[in-house]
Every structure is written in structure tokens, then in C-alpha cells.
PDB file of N, CA and C in Angstrom:
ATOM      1  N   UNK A   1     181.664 109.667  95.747  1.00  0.00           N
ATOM      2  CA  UNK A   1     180.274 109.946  95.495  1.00  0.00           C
ATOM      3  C   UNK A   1     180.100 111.452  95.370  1.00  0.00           C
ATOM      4  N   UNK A   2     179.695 111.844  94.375  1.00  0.00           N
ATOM      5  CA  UNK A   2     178.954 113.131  94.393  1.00  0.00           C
ATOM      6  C   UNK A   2     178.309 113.909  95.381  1.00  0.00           C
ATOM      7  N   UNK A   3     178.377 114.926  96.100  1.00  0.00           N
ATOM      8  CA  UNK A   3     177.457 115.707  97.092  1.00  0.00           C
ATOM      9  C   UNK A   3     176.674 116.124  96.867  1.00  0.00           C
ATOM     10  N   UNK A   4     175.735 116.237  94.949  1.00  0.00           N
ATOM     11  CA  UNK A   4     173.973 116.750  94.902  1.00  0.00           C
ATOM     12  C   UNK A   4     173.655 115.658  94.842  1.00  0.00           C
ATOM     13  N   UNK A   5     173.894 114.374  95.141  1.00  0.00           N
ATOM     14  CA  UNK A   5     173.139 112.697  95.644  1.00  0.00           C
ATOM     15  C   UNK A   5     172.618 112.618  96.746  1.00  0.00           C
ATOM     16  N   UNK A   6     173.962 113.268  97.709  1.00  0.00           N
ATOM     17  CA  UNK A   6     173.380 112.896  98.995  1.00  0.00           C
ATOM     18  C   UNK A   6     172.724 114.160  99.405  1.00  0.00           C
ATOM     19  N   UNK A   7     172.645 115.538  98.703  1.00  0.00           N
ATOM     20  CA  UNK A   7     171.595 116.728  99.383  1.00  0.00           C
ATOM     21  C   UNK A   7     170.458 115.753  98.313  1.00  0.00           C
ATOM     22  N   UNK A   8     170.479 115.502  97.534  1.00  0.00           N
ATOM     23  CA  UNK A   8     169.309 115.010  97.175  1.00  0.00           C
ATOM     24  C   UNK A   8     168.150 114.284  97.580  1.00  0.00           C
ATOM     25  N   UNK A   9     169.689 113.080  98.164  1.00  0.00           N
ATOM     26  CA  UNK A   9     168.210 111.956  98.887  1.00  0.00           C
ATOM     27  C   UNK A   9     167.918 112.602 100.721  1.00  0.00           C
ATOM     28  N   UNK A  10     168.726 113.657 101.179  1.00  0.00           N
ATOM     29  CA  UNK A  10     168.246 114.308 102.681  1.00  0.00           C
ATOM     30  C   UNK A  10     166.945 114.667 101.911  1.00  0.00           C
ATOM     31  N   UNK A  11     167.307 116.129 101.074  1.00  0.00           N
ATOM     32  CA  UNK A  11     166.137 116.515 100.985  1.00  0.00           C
ATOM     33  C   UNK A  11     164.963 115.989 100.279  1.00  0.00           C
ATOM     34  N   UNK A  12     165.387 114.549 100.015  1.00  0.00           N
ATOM     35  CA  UNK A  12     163.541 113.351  99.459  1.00  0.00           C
ATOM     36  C   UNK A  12     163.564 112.769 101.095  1.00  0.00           C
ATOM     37  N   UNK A  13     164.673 112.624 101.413  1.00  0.00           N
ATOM     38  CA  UNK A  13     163.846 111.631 102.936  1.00  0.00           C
ATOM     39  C   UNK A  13     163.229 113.054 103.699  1.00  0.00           C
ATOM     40  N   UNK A  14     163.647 114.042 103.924  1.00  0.00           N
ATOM     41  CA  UNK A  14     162.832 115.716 104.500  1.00  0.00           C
ATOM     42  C   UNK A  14     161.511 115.525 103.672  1.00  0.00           C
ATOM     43  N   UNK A  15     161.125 115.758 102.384  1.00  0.00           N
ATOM     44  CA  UNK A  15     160.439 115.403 101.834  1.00  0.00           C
ATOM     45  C   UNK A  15     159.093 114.305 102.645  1.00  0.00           C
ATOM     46  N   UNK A  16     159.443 113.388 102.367  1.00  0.00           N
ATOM     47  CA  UNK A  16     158.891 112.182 102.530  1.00  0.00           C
ATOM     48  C   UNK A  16     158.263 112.227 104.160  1.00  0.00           C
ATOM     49  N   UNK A  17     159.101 112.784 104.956  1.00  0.00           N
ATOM     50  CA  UNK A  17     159.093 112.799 106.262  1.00  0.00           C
ATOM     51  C   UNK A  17     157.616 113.483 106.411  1.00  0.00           C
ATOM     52  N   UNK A  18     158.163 114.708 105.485  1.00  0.00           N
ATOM     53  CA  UNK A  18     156.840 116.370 106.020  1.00  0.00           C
ATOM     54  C   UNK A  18     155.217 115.520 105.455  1.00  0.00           C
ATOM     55  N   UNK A  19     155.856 114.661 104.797  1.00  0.00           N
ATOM     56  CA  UNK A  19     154.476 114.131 103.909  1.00  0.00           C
ATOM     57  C   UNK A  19     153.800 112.957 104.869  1.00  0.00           C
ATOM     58  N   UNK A  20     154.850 112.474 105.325  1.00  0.00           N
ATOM     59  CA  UNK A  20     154.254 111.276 106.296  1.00  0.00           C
ATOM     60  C   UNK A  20     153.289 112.219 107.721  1.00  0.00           C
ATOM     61  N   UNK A  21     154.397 113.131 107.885  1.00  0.00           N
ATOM     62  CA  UNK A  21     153.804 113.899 109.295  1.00  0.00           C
ATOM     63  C   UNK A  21     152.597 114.101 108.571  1.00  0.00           C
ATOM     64  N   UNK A  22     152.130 114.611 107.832  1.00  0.00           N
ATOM     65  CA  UNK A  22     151.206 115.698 107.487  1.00  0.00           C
ATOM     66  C   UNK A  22     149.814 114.456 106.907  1.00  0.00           C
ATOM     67  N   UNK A  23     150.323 113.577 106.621  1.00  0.00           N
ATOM     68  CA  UNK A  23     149.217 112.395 106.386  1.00  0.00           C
ATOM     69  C   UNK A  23     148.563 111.965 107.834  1.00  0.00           C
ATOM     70  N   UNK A  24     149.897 111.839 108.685  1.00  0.00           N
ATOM     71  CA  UNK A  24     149.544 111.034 110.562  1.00  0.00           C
ATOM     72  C   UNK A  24     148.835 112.199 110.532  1.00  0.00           C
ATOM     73  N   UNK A  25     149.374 113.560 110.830  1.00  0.00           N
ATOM     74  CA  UNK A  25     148.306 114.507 111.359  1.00  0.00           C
ATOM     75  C   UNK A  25     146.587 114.412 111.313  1.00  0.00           C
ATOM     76  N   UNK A  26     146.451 114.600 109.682  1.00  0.00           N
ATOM     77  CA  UNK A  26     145.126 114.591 109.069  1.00  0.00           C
ATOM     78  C   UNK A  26     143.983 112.949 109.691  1.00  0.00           C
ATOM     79  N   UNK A  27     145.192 112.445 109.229  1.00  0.00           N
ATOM     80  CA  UNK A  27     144.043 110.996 110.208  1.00  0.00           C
ATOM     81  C   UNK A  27     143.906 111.313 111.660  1.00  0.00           C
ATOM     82  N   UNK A  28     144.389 111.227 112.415  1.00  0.00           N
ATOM     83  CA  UNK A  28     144.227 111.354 113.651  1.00  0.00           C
ATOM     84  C   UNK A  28     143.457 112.653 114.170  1.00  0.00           C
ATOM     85  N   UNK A  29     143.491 113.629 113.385  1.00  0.00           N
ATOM     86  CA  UNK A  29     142.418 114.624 113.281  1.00  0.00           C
ATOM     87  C   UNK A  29     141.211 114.079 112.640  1.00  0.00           C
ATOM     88  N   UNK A  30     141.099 113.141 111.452  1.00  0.00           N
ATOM     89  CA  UNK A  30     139.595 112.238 111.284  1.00  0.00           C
ATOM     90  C   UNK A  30     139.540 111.645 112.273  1.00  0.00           C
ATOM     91  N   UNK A  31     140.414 110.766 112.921  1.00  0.00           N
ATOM     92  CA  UNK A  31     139.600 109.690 114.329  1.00  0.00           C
ATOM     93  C   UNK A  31     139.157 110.631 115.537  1.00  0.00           C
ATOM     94  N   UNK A  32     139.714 111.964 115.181  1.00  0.00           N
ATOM     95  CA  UNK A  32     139.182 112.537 116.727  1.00  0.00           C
ATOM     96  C   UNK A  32     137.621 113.124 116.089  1.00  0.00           C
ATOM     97  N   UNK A  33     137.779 113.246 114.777  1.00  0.00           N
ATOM     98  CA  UNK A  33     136.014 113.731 114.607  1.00  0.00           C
ATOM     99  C   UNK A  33     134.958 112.690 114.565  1.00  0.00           C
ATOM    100  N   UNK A  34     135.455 111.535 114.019  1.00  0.00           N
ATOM    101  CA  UNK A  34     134.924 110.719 114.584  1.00  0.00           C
ATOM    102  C   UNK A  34     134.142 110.416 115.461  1.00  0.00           C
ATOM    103  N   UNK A  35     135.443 110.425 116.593  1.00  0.00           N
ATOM    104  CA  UNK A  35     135.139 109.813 118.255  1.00  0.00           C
ATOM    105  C   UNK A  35     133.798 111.008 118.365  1.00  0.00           C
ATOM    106  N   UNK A  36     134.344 112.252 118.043  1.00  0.00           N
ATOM    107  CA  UNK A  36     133.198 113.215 118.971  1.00  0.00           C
ATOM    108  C   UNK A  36     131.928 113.247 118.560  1.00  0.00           C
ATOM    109  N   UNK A  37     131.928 112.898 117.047  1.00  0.00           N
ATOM    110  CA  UNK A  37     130.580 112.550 116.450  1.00  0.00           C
ATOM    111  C   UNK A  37     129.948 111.489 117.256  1.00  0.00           C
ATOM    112  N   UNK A  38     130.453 110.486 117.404  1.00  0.00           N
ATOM    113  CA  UNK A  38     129.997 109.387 118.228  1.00  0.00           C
ATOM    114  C   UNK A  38     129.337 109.802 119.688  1.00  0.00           C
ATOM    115  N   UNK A  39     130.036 110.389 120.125  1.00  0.00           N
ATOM    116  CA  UNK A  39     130.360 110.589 121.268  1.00  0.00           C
ATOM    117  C   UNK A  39     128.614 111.593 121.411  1.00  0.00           C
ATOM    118  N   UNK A  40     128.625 112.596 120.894  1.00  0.00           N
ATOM    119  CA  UNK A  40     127.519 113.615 120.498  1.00  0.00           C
ATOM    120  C   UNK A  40     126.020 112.886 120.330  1.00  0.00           C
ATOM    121  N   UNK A  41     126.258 112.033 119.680  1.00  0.00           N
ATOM    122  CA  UNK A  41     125.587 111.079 118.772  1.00  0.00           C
ATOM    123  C   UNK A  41     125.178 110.488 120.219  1.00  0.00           C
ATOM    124  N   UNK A  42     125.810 110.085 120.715  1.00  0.00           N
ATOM    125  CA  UNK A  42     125.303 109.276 122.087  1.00  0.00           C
ATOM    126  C   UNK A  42     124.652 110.008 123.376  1.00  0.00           C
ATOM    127  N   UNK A  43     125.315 111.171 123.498  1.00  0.00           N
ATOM    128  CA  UNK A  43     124.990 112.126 124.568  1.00  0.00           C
ATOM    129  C   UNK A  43     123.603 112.728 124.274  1.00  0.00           C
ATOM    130  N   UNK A  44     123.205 113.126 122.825  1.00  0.00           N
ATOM    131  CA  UNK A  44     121.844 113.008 122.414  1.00  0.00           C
ATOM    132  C   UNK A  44     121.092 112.205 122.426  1.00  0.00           C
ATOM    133  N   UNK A  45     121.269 111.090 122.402  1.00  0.00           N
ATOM    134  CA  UNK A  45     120.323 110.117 122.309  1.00  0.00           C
ATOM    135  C   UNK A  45     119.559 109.714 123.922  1.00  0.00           C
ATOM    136  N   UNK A  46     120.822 110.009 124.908  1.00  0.00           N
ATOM    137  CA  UNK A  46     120.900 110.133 126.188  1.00  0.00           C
ATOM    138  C   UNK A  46     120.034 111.103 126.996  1.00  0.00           C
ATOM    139  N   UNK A  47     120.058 112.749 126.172  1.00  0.00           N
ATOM    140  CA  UNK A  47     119.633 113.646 126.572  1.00  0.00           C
ATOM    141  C   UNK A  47     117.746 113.291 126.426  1.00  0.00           C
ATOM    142  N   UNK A  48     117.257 112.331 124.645  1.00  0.00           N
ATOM    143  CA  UNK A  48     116.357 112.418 124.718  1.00  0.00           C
ATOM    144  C   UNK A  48     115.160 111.156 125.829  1.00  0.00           C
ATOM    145  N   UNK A  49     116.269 110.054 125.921  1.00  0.00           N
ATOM    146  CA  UNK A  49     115.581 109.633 127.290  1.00  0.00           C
ATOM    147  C   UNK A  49     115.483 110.190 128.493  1.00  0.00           C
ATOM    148  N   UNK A  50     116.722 111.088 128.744  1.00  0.00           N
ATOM    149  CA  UNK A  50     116.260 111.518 129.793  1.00  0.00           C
ATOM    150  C   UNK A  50     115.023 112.685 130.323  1.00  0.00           C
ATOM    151  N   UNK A  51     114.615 113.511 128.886  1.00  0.00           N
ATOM    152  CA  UNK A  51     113.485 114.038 128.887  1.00  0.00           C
ATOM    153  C   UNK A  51     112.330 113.928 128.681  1.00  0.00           C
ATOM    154  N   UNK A  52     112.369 112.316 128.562  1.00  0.00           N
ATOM    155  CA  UNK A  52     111.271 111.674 127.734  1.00  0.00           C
ATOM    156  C   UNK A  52     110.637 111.017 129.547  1.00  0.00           C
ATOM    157  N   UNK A  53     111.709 110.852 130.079  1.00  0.00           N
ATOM    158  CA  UNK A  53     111.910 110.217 131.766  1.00  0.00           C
ATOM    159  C   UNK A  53     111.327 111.388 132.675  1.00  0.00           C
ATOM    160  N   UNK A  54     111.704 112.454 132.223  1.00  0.00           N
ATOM    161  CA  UNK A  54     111.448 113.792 132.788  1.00  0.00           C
ATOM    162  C   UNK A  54     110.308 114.265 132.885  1.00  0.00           C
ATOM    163  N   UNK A  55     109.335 114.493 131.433  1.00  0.00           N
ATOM    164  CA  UNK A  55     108.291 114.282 131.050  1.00  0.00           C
ATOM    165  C   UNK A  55     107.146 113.617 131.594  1.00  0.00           C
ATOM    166  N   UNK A  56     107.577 112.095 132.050  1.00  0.00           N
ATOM    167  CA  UNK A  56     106.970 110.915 132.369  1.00  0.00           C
ATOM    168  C   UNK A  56     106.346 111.500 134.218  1.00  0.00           C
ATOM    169  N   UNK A  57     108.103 111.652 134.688  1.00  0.00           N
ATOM    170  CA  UNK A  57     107.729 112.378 136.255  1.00  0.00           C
ATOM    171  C   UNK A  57     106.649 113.583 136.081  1.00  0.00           C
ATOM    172  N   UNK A  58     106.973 114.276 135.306  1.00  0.00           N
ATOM    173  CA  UNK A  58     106.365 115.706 135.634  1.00  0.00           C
ATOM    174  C   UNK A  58     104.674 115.431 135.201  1.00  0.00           C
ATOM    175  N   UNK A  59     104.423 114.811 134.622  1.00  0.00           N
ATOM    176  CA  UNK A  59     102.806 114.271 133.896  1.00  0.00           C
ATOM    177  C   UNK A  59     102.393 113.474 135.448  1.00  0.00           C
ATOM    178  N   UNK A  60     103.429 112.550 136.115  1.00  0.00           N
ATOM    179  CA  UNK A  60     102.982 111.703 137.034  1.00  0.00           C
ATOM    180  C   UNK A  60     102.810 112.584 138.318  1.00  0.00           C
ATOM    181  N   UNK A  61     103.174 113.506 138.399  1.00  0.00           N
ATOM    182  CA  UNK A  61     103.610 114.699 139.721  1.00  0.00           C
ATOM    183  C   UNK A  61     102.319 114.984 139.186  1.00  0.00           C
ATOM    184  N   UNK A  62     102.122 116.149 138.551  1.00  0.00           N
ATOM    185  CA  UNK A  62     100.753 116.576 137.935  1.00  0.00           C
ATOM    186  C   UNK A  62      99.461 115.640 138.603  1.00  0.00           C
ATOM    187  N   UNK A  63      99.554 114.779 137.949  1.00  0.00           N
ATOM    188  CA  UNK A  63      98.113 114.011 138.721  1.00  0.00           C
ATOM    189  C   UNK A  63      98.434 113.437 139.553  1.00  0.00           C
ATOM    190  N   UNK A  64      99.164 113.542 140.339  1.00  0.00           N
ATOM    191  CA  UNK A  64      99.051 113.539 141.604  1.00  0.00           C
ATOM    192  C   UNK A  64      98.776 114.548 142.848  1.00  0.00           C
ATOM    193  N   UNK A  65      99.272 115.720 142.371  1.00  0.00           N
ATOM    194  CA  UNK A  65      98.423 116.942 143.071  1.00  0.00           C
ATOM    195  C   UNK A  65      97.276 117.518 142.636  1.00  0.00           C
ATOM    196  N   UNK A  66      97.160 117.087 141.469  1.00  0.00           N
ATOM    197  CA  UNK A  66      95.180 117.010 141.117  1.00  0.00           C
ATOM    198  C   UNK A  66      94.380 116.175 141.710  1.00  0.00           C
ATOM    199  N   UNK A  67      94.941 115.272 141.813  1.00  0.00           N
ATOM    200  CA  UNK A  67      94.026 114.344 142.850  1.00  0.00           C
ATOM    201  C   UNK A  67      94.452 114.639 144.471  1.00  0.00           C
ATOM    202  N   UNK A  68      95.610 115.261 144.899  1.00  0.00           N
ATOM    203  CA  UNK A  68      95.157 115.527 146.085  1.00  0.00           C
ATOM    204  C   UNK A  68      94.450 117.113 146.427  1.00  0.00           C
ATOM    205  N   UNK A  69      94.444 118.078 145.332  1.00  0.00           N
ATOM    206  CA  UNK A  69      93.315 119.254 145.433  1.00  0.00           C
ATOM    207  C   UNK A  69      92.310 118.542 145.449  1.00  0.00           C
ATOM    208  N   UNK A  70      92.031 117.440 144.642  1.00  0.00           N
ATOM    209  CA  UNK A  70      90.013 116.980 144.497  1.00  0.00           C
ATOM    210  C   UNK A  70      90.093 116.291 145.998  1.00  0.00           C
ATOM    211  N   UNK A  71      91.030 115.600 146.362  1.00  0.00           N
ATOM    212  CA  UNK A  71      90.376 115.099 147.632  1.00  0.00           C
ATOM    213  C   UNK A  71      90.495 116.531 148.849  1.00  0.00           C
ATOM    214  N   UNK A  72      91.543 116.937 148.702  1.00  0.00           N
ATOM    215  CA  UNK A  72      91.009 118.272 149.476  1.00  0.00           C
ATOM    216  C   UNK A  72      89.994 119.313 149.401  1.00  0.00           C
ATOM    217  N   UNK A  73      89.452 118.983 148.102  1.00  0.00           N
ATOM    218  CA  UNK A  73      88.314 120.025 147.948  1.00  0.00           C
ATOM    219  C   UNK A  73      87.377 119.419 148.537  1.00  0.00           C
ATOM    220  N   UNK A  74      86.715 117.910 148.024  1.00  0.00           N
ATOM    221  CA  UNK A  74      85.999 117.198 148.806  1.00  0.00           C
ATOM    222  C   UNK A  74      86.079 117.476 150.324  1.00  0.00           C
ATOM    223  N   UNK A  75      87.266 117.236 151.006  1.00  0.00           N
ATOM    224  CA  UNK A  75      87.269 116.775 152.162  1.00  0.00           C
ATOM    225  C   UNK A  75      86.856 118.592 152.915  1.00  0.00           C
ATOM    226  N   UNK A  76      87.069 119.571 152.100  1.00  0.00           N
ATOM    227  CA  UNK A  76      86.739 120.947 152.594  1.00  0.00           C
ATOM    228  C   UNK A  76      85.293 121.635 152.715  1.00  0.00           C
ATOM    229  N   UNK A  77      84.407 120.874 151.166  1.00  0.00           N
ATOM    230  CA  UNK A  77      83.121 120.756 150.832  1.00  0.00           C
ATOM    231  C   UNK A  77      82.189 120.272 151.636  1.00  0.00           C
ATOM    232  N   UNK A  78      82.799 119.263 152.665  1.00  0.00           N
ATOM    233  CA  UNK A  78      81.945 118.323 153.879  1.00  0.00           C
ATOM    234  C   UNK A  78      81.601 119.273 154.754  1.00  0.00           C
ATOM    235  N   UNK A  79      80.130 119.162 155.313  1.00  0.00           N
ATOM    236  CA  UNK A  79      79.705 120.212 156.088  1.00  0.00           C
ATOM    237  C   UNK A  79      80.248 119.848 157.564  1.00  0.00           C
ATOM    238  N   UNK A  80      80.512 120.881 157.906  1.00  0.00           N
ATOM    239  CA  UNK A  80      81.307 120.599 159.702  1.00  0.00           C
ATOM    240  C   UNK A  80      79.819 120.276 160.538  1.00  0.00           C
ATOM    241  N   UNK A  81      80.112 119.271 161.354  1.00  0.00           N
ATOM    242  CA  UNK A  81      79.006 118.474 161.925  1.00  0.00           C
ATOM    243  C   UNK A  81      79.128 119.136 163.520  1.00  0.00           C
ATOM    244  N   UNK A  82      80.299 119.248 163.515  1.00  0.00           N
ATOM    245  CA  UNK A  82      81.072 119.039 165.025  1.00  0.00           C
ATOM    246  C   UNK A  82      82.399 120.175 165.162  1.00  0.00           C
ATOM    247  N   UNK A  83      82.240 121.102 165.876  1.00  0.00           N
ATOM    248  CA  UNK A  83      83.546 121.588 165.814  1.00  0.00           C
ATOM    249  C   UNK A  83      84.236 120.929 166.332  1.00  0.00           C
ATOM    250  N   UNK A  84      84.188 120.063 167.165  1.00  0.00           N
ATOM    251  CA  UNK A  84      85.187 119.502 168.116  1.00  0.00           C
ATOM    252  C   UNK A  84      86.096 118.527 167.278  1.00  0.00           C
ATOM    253  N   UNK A  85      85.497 118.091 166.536  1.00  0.00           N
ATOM    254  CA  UNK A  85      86.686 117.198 165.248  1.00  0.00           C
ATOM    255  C   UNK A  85      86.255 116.889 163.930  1.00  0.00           C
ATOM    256  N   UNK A  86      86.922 116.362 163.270  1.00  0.00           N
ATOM    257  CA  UNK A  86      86.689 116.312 161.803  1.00  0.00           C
ATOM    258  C   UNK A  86      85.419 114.895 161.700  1.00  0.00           C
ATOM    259  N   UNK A  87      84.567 114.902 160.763  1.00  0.00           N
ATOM    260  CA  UNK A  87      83.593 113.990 160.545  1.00  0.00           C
ATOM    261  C   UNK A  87      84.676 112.737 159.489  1.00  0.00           C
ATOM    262  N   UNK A  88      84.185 111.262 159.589  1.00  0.00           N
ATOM    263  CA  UNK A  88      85.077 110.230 159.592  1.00  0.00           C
ATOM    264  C   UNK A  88      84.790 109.926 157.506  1.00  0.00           C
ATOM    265  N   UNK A  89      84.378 110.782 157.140  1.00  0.00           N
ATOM    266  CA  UNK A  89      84.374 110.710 155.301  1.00  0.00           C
ATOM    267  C   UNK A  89      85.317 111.837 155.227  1.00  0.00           C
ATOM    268  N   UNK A  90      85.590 113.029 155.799  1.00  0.00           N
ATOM    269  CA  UNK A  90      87.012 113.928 155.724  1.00  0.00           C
ATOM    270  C   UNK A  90      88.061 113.121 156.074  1.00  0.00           C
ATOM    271  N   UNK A  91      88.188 112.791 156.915  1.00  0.00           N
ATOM    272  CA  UNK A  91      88.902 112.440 157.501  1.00  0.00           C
ATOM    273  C   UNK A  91      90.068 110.743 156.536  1.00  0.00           C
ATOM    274  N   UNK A  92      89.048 109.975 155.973  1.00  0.00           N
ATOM    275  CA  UNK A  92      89.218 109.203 155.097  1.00  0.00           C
ATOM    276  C   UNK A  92      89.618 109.904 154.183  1.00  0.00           C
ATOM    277  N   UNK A  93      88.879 110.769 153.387  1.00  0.00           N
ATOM    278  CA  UNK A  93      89.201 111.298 151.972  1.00  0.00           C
ATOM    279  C   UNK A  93      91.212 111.900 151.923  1.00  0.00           C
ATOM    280  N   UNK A  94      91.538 112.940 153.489  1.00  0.00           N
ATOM    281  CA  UNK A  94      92.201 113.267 153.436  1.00  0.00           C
ATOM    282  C   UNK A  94      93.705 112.343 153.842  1.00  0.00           C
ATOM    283  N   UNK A  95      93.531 111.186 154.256  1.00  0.00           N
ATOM    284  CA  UNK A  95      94.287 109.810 154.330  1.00  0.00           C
ATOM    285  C   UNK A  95      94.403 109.110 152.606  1.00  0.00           C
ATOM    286  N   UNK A  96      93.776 109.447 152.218  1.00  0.00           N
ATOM    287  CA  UNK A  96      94.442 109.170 150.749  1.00  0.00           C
ATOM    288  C   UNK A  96      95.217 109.163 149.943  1.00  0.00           C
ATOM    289  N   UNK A  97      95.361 110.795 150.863  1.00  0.00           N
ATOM    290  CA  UNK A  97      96.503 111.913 150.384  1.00  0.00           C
ATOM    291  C   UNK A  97      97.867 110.744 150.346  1.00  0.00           C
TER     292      UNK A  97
END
């Protein structure tokens, strides 16, 4: 047998090889952009319930210390009857709390 046959077919299977590597590479570099797109894709969607949840508390916190300033304003507005203790409509208003 001739010896430019067999450098021939090394260097098509070398060939063939660099081409296969270099194809696996490129995909598996698409499935990892993929995954992270996904992945992103989800962690956002995540981020916007959880500020939407966040939102929800902080609106619900809010009126809830508006309504306990109005009952404390009320309950401060009541004229003192008695120093010796609080009159029994303060005293209610501020049990609300």
C-alpha cells in the first residue's frame, strides 16, 4: 500500500474528528443558552410575583397604621374626665389596636 493513503485517510479521520469536536462544542454551548434563558425567564417571572406579594404587604401594613394613628388620634382627642384613669370609649378605641 502506498504511504500518501494512509497520511491521507489520518489526516480525513483528524479532519473529521476537529469537525465533530467543533459541532459537539457549538451545541452544547446552544443547550447551555438555552437552559439559562429558561432559567432567567423563570427567575423573572418569580421576581414579579414576588413584588407584586410585596406590594400587597406594604399597601396592607400602610392601612393598618392609618387606622391605628385614627384610633389613636381619637382615643387622644377624648377629653380626660379623670386623671386617675382612662375613660371606657379610649380605652375601647385603643383595644382595637
Amino acid at each position: 500500500m502506498k504511504p500518501w493513503i494512509i497520511i491521507a485517510a489520518i489526516g480525513f479521520a483528524a479532519l473529521a474528528g476537529m469537525q465533530g469536536y467543533r459541532m459537539g462544542a457549538s451545541a452544547n454551548e446552544a443547550r447551555h443558552i438555552a437552559a439559562l434563558a429558561k432559567a432567567q425567564a423563570e427567575a423573572l417571572t418569580e421576581a414579579r410575583a414576588a413584588t407584586a406579594a410585596e406590594t400587597k404587604r406594604l399597601i396592607a401594613a400602610a392601612a393598618s397604621a392609618a387606622e391605628a394613628r385614627a384610633l389613636e388620634d381619637q382615643a387622644y382627642a377624648a377629653p380626660v374626665e379623670n386623671a386617675v384613669c382612662l375613660p371606657v370609649s379610649r380605652v375601647l378605641r385603643l383595644n382595637k389596636r
